[in-house]
Protein backbone atom coordinates (compact mmCIF):
# COMPACT_ATOMS: atom_id res chain seq x y z
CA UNK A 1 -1.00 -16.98 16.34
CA UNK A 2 0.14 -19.85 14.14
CA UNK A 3 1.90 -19.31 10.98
CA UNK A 4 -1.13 -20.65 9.07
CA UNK A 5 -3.39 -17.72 10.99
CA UNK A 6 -0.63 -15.17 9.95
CA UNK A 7 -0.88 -16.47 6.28
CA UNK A 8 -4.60 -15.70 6.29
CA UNK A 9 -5.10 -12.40 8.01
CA UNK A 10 -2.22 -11.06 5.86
CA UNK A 11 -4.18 -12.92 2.96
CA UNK A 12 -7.79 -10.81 3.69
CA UNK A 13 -5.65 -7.99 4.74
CA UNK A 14 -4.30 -7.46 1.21
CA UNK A 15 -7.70 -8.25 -0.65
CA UNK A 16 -9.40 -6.36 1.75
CA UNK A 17 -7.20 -3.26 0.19
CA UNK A 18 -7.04 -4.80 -3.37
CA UNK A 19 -3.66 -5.16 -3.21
CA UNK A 20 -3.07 -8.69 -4.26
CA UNK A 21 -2.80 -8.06 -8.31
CA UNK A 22 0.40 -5.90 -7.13
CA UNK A 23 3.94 -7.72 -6.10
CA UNK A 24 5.60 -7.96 -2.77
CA UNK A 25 7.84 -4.33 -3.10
CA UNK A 26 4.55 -2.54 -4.33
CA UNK A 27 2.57 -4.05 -1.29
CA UNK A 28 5.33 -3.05 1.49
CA UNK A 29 5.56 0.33 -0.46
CA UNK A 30 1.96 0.54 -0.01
CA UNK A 31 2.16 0.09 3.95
CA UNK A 32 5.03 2.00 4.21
CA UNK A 33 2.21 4.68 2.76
CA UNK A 34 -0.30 3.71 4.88
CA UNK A 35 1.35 3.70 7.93
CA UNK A 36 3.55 7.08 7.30
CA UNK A 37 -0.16 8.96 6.69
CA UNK A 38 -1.44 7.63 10.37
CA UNK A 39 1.80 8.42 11.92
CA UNK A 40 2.37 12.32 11.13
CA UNK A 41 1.83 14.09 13.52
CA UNK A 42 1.05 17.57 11.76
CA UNK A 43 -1.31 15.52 9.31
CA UNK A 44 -5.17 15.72 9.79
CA UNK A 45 -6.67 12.26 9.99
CA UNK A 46 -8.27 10.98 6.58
CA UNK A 47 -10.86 8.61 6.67
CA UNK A 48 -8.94 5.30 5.87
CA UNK A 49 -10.76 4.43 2.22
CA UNK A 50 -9.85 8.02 0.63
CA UNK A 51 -6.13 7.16 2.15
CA UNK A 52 -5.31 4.10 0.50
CA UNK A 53 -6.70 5.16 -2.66
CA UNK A 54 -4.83 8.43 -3.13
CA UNK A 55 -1.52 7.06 -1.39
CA UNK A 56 -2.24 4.15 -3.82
CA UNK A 57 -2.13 5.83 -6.96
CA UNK A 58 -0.04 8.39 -5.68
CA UNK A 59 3.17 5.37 -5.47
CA UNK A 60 1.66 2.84 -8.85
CA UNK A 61 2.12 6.62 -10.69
CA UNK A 62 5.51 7.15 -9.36
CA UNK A 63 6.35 4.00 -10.43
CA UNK A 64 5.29 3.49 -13.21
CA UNK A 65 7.32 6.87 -14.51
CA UNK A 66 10.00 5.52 -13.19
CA UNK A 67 9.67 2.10 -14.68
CA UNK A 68 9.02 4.11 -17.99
CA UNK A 69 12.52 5.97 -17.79
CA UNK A 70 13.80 2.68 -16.79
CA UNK A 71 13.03 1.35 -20.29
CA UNK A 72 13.80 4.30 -22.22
């Protein structure tokens, strides 16, 4: 895989989640997410669509409180 291919797949990747609006520590929060709720062993399996969108709102709404302390 060339670095161009790399630059694509993670390119679809990301819009293929609708992740691109969100910067780079939001995104590799997001897989950190992702990849922690396929890799728990005790955990039943989700199907992948309801996962991303409740792990997804689950982090933007812990950070955004915290972003909102942060400017208190």
């Amino acid at each position: 895989m060339t670095i161009v291919e790399l630059q694509q797949w993670v390119s679809r990747f990301h819009s293929s989640r609708c992740w691109t609006e969100y910067g780079p520590f939001i995104r590799t929060g997001f897989l950190m997410e992702e990849w922690a709720s396929w890799h728990e062993p005790s955990a039943p399996r989700k199907s992948a669509g309801i996962v991303r969108t409740s792990r997804r709102n689950k982090l933007l709404n812990r950070f955004n409180s915290q972003s909102d302390k942060a400017g208190s």
